[in-house]
N, C-alpha and C. Protein backbone atom coordinates (compact mmCIF):
# COMPACT_ATOMS: atom_id res chain seq x y z
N UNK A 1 0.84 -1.19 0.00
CA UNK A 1 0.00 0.00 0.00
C UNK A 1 0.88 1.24 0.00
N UNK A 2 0.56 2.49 -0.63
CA UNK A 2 1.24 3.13 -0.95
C UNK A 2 0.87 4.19 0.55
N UNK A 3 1.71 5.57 0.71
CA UNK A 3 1.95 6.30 1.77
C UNK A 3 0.30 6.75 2.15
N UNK A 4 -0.37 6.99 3.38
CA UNK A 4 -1.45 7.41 3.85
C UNK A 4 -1.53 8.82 3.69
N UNK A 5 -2.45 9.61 3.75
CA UNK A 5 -2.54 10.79 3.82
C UNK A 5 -3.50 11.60 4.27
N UNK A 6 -3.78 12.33 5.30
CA UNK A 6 -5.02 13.10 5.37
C UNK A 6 -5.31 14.45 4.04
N UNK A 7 -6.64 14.19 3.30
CA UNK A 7 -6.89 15.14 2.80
C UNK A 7 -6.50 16.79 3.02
N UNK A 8 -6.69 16.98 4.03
CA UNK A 8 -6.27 18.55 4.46
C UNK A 8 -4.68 18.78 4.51
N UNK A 9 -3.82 17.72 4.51
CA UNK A 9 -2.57 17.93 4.31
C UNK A 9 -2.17 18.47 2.79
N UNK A 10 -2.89 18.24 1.67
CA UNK A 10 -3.18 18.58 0.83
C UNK A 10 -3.28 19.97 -0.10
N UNK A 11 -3.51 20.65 1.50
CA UNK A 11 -3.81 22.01 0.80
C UNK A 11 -2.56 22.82 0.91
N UNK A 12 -2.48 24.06 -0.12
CA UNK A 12 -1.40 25.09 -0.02
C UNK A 12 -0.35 23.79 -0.70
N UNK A 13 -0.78 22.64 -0.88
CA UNK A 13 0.40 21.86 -1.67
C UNK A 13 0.22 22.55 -3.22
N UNK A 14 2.08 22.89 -3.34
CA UNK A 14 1.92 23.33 -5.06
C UNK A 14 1.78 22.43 -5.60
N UNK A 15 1.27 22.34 -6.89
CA UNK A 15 1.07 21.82 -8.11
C UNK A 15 2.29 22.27 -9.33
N UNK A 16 2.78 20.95 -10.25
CA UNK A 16 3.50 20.94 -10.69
C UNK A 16 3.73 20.31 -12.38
N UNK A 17 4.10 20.79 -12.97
CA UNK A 17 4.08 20.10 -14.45
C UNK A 17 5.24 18.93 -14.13
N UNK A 18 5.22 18.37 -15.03
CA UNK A 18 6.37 17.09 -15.09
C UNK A 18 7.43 17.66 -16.04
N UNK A 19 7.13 19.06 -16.54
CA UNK A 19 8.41 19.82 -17.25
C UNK A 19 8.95 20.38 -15.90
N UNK A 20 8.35 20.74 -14.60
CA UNK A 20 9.02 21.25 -13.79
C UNK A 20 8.47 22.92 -13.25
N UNK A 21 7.50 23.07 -14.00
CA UNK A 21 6.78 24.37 -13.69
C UNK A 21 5.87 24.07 -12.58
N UNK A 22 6.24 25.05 -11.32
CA UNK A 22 4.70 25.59 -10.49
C UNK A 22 3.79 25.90 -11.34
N UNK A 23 2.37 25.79 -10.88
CA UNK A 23 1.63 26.57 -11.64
C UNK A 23 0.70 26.95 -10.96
N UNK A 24 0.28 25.91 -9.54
CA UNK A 24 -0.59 26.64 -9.07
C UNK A 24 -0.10 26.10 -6.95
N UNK A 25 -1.68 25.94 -6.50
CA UNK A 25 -1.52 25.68 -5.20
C UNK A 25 -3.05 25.00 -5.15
N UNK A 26 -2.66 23.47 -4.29
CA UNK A 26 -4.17 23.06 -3.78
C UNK A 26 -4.62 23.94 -3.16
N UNK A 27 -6.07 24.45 -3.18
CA UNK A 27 -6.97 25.44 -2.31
C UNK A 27 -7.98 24.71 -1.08
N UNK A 28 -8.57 23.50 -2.32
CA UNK A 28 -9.58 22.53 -1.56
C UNK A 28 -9.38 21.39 -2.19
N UNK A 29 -9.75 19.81 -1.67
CA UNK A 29 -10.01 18.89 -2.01
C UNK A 29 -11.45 18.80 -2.37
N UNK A 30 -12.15 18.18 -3.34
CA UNK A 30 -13.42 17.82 -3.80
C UNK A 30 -13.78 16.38 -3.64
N UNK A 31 -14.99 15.99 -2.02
CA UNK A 31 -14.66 15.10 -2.13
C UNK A 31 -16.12 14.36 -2.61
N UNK A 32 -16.36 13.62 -3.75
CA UNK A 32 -17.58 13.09 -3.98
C UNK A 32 -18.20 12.14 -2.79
N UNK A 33 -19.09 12.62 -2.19
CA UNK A 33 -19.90 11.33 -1.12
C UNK A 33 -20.06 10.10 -1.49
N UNK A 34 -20.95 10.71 -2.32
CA UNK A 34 -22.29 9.53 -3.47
C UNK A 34 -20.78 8.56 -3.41
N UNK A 35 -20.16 9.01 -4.20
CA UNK A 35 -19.24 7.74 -5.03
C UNK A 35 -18.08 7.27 -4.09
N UNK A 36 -17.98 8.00 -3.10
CA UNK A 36 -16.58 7.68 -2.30
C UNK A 36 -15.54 7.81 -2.95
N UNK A 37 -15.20 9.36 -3.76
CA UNK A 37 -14.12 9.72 -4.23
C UNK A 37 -13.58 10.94 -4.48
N UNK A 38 -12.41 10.92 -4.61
CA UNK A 38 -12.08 12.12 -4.74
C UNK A 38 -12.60 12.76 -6.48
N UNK A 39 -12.68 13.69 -6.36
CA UNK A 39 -12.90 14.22 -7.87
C UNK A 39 -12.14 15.07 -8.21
N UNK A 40 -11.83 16.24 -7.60
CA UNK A 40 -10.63 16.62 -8.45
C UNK A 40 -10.13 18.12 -7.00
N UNK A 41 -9.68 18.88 -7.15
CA UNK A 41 -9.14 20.03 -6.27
C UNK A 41 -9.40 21.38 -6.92
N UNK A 42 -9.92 22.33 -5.93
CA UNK A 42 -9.54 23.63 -6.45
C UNK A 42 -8.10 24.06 -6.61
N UNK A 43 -7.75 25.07 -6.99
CA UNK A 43 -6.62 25.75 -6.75
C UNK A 43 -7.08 27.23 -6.91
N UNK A 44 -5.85 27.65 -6.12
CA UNK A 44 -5.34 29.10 -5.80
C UNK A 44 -4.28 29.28 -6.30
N UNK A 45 -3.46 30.33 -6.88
CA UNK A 45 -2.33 31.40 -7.01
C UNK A 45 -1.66 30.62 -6.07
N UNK A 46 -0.39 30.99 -6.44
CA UNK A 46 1.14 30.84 -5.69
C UNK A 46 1.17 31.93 -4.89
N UNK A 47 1.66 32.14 -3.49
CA UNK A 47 2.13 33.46 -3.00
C UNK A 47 1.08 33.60 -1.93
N UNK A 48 1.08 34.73 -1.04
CA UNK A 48 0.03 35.09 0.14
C UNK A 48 -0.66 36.01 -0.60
N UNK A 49 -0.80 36.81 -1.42
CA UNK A 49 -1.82 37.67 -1.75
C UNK A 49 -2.36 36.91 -3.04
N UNK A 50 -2.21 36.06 -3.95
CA UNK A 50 -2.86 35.17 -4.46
C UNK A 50 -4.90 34.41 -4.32
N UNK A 51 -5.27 34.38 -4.73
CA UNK A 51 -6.83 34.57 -4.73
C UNK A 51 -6.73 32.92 -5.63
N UNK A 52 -8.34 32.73 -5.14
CA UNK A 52 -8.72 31.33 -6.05
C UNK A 52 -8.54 31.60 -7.82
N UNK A 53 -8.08 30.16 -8.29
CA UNK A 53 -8.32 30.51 -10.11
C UNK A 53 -9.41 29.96 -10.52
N UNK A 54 -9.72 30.61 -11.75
CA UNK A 54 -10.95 30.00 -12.30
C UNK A 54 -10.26 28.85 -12.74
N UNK A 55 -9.42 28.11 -12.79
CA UNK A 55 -9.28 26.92 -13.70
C UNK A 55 -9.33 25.64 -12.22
N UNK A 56 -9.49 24.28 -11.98
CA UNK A 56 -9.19 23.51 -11.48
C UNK A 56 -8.41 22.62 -11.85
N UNK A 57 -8.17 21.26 -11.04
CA UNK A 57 -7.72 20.17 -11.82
C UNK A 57 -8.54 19.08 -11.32
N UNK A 58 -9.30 18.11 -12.18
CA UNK A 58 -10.04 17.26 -12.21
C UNK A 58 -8.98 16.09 -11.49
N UNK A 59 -9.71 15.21 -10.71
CA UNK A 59 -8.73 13.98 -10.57
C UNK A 59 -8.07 13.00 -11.33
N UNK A 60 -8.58 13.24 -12.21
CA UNK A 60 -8.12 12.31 -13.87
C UNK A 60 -6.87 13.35 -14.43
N UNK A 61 -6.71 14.35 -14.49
CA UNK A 61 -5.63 14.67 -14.57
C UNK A 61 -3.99 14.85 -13.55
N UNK A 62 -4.50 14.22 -12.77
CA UNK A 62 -3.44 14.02 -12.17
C UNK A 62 -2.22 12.89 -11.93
N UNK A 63 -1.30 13.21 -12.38
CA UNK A 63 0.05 12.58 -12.63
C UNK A 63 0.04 11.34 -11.25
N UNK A 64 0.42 12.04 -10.16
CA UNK A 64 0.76 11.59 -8.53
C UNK A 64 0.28 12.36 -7.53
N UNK A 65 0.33 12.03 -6.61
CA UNK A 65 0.46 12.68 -5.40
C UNK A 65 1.64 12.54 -4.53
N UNK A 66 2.25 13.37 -4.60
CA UNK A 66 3.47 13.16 -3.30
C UNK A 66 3.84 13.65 -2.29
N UNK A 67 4.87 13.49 -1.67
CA UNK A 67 4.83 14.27 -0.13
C UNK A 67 5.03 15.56 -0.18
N UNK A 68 5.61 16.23 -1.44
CA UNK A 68 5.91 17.41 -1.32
C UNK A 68 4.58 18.29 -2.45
N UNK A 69 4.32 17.59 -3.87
CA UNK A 69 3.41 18.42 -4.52
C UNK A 69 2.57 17.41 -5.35
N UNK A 70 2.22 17.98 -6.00
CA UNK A 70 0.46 16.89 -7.01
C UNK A 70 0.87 17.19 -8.19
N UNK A 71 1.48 16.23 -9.05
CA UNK A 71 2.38 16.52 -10.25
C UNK A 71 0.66 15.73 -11.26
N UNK A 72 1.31 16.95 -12.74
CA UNK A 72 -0.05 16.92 -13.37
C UNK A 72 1.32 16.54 -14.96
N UNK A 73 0.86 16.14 -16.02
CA UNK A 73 1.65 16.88 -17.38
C UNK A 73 1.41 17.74 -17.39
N UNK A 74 0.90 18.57 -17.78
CA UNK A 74 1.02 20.09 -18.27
C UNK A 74 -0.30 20.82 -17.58
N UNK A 75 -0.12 21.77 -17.93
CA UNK A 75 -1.18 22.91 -17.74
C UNK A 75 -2.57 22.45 -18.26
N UNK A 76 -2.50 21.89 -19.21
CA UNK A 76 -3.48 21.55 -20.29
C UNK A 76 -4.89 20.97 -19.61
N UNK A 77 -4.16 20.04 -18.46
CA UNK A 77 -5.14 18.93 -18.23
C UNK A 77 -6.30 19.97 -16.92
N UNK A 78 -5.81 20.68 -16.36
CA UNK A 78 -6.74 21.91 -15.92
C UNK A 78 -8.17 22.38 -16.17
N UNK A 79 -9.21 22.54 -15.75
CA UNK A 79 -10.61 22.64 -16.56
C UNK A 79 -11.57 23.43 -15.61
N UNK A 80 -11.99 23.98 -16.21
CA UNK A 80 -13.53 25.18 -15.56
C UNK A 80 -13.52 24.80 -14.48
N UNK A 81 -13.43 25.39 -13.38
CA UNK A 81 -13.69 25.09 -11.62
C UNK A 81 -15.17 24.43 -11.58
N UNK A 82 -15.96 24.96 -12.43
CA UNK A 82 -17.72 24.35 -12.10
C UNK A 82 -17.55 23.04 -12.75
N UNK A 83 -16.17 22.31 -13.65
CA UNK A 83 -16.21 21.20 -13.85
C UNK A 83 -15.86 20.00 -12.95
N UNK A 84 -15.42 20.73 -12.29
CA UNK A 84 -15.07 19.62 -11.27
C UNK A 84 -15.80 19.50 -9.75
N UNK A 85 -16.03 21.18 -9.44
CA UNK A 85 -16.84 21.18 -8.80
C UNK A 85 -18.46 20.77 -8.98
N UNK A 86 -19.07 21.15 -10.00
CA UNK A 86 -20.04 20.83 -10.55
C UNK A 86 -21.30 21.30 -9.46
N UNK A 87 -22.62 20.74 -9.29
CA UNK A 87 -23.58 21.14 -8.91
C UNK A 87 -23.92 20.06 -7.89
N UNK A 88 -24.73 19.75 -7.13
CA UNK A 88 -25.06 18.29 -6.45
C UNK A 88 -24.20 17.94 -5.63
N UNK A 89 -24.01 16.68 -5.28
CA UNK A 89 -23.18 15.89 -4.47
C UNK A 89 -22.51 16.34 -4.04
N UNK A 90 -20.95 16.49 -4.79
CA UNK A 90 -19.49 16.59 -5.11
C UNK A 90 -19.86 18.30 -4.21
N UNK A 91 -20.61 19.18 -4.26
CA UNK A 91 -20.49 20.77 -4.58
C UNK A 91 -20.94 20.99 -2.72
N UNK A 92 -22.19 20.32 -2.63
CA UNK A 92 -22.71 20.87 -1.57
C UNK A 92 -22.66 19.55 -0.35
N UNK A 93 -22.22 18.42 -0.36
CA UNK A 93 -22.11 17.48 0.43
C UNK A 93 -20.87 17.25 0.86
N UNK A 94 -20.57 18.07 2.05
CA UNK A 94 -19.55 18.38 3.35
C UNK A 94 -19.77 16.96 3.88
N UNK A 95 -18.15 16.70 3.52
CA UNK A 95 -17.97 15.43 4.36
C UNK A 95 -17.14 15.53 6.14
N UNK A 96 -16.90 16.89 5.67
CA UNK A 96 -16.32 16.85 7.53
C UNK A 96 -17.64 17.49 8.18
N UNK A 97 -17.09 17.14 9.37
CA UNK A 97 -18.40 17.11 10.17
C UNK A 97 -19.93 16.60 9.98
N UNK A 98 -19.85 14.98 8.62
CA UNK A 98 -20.77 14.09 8.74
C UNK A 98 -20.86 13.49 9.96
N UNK A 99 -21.72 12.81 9.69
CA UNK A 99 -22.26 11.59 10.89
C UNK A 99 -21.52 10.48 10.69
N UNK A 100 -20.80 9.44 11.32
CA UNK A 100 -20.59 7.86 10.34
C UNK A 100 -21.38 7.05 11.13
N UNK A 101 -22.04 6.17 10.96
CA UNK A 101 -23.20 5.41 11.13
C UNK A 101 -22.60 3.35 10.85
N UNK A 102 -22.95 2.58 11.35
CA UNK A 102 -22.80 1.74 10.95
C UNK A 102 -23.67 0.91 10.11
N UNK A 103 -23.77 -0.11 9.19
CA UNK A 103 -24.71 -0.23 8.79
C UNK A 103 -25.87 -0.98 9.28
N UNK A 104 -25.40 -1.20 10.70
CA UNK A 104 -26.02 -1.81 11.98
C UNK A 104 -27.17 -0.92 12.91
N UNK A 105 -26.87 0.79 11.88
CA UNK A 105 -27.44 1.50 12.59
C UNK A 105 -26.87 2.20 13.90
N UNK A 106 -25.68 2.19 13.99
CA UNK A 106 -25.02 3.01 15.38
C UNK A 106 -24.61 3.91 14.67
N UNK A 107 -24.45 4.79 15.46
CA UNK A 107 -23.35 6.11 15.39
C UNK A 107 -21.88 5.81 16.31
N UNK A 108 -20.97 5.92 15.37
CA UNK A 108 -19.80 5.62 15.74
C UNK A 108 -18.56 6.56 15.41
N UNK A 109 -19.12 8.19 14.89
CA UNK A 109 -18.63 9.21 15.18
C UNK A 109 -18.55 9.92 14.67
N UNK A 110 -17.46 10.80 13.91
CA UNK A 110 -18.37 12.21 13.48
C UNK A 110 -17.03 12.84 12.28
N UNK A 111 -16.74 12.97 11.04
CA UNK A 111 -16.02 13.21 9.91
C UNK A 111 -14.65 13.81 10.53
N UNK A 112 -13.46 14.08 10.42
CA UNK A 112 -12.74 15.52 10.70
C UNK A 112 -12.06 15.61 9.48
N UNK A 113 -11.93 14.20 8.72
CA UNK A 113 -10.70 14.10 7.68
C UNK A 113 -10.75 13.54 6.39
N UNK A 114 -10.46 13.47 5.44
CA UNK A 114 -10.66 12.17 4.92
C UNK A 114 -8.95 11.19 4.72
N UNK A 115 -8.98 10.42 5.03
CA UNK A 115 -7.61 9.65 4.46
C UNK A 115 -7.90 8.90 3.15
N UNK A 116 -6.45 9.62 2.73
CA UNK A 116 -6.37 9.41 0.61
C UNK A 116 -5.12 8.75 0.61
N UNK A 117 -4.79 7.62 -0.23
CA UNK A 117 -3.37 6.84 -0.51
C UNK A 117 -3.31 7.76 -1.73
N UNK A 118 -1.69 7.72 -1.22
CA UNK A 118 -1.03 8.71 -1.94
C UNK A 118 -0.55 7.88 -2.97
N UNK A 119 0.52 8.81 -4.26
CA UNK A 119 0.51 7.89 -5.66
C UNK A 119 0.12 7.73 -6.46
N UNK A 120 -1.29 7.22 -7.64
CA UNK A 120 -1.66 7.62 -8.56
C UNK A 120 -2.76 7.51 -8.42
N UNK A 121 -2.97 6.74 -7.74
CA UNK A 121 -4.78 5.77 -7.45
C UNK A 121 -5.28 7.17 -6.41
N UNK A 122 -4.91 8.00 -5.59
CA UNK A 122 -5.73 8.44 -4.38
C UNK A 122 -6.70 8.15 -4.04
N UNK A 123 -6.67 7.00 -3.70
CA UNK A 123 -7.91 6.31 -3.36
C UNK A 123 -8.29 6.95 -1.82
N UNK A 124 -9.76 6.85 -1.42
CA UNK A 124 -10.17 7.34 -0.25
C UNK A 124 -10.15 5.68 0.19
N UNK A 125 -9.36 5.69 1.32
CA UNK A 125 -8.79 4.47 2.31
C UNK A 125 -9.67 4.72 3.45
N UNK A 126 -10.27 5.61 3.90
CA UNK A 126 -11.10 5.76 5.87
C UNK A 126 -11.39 7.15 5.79
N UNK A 127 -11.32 7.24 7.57
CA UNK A 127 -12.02 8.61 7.79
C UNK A 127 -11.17 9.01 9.25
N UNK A 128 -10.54 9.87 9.30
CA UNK A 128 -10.16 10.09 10.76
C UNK A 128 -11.59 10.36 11.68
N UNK A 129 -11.91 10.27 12.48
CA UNK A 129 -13.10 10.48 12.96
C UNK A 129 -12.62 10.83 14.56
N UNK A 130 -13.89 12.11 15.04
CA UNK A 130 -13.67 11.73 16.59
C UNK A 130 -14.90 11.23 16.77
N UNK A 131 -14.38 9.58 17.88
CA UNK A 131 -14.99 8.64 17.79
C UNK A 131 -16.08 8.99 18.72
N UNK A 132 -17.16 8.41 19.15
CA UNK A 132 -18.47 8.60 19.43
C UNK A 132 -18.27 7.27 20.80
N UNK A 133 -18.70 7.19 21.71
CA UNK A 133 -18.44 6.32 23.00
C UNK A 133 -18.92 4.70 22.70
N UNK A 134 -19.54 4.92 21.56
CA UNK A 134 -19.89 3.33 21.39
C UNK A 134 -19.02 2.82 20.67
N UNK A 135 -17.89 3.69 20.19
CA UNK A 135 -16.62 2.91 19.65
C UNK A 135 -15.44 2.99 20.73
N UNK A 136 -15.51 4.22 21.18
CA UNK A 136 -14.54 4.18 22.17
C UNK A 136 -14.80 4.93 22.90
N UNK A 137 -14.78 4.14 24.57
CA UNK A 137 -15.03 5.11 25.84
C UNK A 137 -14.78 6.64 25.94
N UNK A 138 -13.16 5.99 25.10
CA UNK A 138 -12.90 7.83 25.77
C UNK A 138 -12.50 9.23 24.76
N UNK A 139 -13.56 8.54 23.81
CA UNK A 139 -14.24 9.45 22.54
C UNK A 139 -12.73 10.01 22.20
N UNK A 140 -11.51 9.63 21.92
CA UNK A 140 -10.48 9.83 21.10
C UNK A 140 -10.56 9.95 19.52
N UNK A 141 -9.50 11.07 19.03
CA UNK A 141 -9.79 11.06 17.57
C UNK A 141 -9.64 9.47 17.14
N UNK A 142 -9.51 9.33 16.06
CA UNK A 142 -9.20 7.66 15.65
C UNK A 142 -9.30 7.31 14.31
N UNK A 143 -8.92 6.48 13.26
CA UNK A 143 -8.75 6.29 12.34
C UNK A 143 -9.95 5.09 11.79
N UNK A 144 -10.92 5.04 10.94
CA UNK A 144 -11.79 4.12 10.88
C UNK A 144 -11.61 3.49 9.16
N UNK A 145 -11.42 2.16 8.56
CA UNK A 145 -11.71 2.12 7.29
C UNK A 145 -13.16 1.96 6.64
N UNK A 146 -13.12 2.69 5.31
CA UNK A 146 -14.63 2.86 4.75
C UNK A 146 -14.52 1.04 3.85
N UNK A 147 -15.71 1.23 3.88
CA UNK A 147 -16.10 -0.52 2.60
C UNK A 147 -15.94 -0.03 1.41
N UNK A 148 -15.61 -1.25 0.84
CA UNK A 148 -15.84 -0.85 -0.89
C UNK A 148 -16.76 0.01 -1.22
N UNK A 149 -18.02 -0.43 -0.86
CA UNK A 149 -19.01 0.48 -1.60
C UNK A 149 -19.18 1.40 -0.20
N UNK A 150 -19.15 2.56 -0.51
CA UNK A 150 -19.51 3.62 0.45
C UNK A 150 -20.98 4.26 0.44
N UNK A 151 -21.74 3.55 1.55
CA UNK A 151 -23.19 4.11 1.58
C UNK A 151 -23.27 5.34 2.17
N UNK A 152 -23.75 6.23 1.73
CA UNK A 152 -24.08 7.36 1.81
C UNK A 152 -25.85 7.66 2.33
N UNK A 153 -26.45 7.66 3.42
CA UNK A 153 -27.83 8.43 3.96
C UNK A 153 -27.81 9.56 4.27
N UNK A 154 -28.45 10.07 3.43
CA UNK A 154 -28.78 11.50 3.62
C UNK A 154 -27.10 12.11 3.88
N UNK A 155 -26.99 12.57 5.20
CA UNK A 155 -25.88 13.56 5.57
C UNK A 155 -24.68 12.83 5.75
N UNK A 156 -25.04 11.44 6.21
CA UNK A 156 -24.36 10.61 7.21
C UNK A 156 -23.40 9.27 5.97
N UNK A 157 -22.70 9.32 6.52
CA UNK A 157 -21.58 8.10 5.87
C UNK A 157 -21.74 6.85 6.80
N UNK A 158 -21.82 5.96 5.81
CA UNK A 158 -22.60 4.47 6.38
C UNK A 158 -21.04 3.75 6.13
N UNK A 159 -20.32 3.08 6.97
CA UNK A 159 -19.19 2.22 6.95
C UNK A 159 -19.77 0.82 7.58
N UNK A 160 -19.47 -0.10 7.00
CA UNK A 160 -19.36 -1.62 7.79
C UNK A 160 -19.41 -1.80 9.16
N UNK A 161 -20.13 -2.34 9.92
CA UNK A 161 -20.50 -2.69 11.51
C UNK A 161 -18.97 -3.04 11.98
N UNK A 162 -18.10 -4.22 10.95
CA UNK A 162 -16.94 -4.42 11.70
C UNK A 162 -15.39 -4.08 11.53
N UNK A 163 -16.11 -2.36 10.56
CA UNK A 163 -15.00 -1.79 10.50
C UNK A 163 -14.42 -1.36 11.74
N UNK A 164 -15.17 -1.35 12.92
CA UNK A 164 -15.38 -0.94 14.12
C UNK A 164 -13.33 -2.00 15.07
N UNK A 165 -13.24 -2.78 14.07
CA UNK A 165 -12.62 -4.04 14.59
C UNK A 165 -11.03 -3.56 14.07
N UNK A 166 -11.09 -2.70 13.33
CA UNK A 166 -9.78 -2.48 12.70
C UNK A 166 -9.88 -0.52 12.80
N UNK A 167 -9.62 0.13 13.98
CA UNK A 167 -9.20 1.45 14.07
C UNK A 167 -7.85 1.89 14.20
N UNK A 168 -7.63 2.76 14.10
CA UNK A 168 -6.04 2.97 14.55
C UNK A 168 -6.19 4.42 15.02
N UNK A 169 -4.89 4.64 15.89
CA UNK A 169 -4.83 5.74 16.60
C UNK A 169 -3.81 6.87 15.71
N UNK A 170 -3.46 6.27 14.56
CA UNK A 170 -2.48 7.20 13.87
C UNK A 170 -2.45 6.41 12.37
N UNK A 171 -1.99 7.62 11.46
CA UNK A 171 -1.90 6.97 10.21
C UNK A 171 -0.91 5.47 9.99
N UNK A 172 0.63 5.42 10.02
CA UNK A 172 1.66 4.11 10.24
C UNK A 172 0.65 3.23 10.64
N UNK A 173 0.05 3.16 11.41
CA UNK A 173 -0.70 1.93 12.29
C UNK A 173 -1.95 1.55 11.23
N UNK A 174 -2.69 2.80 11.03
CA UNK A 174 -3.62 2.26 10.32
C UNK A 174 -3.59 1.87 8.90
N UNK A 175 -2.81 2.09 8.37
CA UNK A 175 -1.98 0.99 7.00
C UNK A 175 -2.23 -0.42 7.06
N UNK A 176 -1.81 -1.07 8.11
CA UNK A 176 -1.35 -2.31 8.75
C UNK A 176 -3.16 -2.85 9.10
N UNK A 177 -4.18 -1.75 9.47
CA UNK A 177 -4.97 -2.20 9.61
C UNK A 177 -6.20 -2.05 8.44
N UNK A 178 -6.08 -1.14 7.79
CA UNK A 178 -6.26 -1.24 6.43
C UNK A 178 -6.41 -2.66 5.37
N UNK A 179 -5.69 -2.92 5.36
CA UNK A 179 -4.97 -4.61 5.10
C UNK A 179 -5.84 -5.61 5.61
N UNK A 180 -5.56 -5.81 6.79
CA UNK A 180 -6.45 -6.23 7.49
C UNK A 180 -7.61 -6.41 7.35
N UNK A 181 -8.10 -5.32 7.54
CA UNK A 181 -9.86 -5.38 6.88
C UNK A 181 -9.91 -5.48 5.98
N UNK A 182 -9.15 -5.19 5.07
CA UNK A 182 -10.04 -5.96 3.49
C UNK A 182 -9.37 -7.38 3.21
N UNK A 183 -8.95 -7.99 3.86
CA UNK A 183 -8.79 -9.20 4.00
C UNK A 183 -9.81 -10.04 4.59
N UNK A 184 -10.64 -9.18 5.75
CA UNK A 184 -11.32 -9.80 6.06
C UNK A 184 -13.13 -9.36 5.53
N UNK A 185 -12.59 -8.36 4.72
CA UNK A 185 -13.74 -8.25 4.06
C UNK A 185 -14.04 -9.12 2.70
N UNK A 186 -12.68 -9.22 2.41
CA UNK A 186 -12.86 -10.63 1.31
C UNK A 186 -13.34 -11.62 1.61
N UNK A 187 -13.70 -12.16 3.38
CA UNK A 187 -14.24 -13.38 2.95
C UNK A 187 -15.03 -12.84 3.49
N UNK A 188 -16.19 -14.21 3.63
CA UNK A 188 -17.77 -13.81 3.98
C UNK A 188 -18.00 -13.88 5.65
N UNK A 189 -18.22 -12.62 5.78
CA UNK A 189 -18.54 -11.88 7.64
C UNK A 189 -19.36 -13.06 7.98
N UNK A 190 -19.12 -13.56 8.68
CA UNK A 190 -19.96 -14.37 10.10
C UNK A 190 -19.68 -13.92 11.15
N UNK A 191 -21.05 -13.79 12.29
CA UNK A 191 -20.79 -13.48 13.33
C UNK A 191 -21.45 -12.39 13.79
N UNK A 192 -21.66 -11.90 15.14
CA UNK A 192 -23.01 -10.78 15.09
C UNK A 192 -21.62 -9.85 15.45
N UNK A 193 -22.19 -8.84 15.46
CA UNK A 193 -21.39 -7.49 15.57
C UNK A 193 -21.35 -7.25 17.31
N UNK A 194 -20.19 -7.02 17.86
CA UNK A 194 -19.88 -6.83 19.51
C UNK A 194 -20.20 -5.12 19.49
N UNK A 195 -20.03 -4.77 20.76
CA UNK A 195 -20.55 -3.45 21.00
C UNK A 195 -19.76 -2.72 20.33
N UNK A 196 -18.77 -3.04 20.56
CA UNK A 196 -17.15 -2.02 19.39
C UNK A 196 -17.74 -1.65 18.24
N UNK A 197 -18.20 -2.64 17.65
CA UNK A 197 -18.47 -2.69 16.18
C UNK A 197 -19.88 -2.16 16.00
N UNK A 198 -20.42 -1.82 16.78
CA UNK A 198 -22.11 -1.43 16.95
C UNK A 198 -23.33 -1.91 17.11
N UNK A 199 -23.00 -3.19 17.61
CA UNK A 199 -23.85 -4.15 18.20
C UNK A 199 -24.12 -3.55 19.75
N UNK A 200 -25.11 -4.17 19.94
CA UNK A 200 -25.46 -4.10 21.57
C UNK A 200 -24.94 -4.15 22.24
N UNK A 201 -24.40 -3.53 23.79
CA UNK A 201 -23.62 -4.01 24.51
C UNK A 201 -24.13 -5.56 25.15
């Protein structure tokens, strides 16, 4: 698995051609609910007095993601901010400060982040969350992984009852548990869900 990343680390990251030109600066991440993905980033100007641009970059144009910037080919691949932003979902569905819900029906805590694997895929891997007491007593931030398919109700992000089984207290750790759960999401769940996971106490 490639390096973890919280979305918001993201921002004020320059953007870069693969000739080697700045061109711009992440402003925002765009993160689609509905689909459980990223779609693409605003940008802003280089510099402190710098303002948003009308142009974005869609997630399909993007080269990598790395620790230092979000390498694109060229300028080219850039497109209308309302293209990526668009209308619906992607535009007006704030994923921090959702609900996450199990699909057991618990509440098991509440958005702050999103975690994206870094590299070419940025795939959305979890959710940092501060956790809610039916996952953990002592309502600590915490690291949770999302399911393949990411259900979306209404406001609230629906994750697996026994994602509850694989948290981590920091990104390194939650890699390792990452893994994990979709290992054990590959085979077929038996078993009722414990209170951790959003079952009954």
């Amino acid at each position: 698995m490639n390096t973890l990343m919280l979305a918001s680390e993201l921002t004020k990251r320059v953007v870069v051609t693969l000739g080697g030109e700045a061109v711009a600066q992440i402003r925002d991440t765009v993160f689609d609910a509905q689909a459980g993905r990223i779609t693409g980033f605003t940008l802003s100007g280089r510099g402190l007095l710098s303002g948003p641009l009308k142009e974005s970059l869609p997630f399909s144009g993007v080269h990598a993601i790395g620790a230092s910037a979000v390498m694109i080919p060229s300028e080219a691949v850039l497109e209308n901010r309302n293209a990526v932003v668009g209308t619906g979902e992607a535009e007006r569905g704030q994923v921090i400060g959702a609900p996450v819900l199990t699909d057991q029906g618990c509440e098991v805590g509440t958005v702050l982040d999103v975690v994206i694997e870094a590299g070419v895929g940025g795939r959305v891997i979890g959710f940092e969350i501060a956790a809610h007491e039916n996952l953990d007593s002592r309502k600590r931030k915490t690291f949770i992984p999302r399911g393949e398919t990411l259900a979306v109700s209404g406001r609230a992000l629906v994750v697996p009852a026994h994602a509850g089984r694989f948290v981590a207290d920091d990104l390194p750790s939650f890699s390792a548990q990452v893994e994990a759960f979709r290992a054990q999401t590959a085979q077929p769940y038996a078993g009722r869900p414990t209170a951790r996971e959003g079952g009954p106490a």
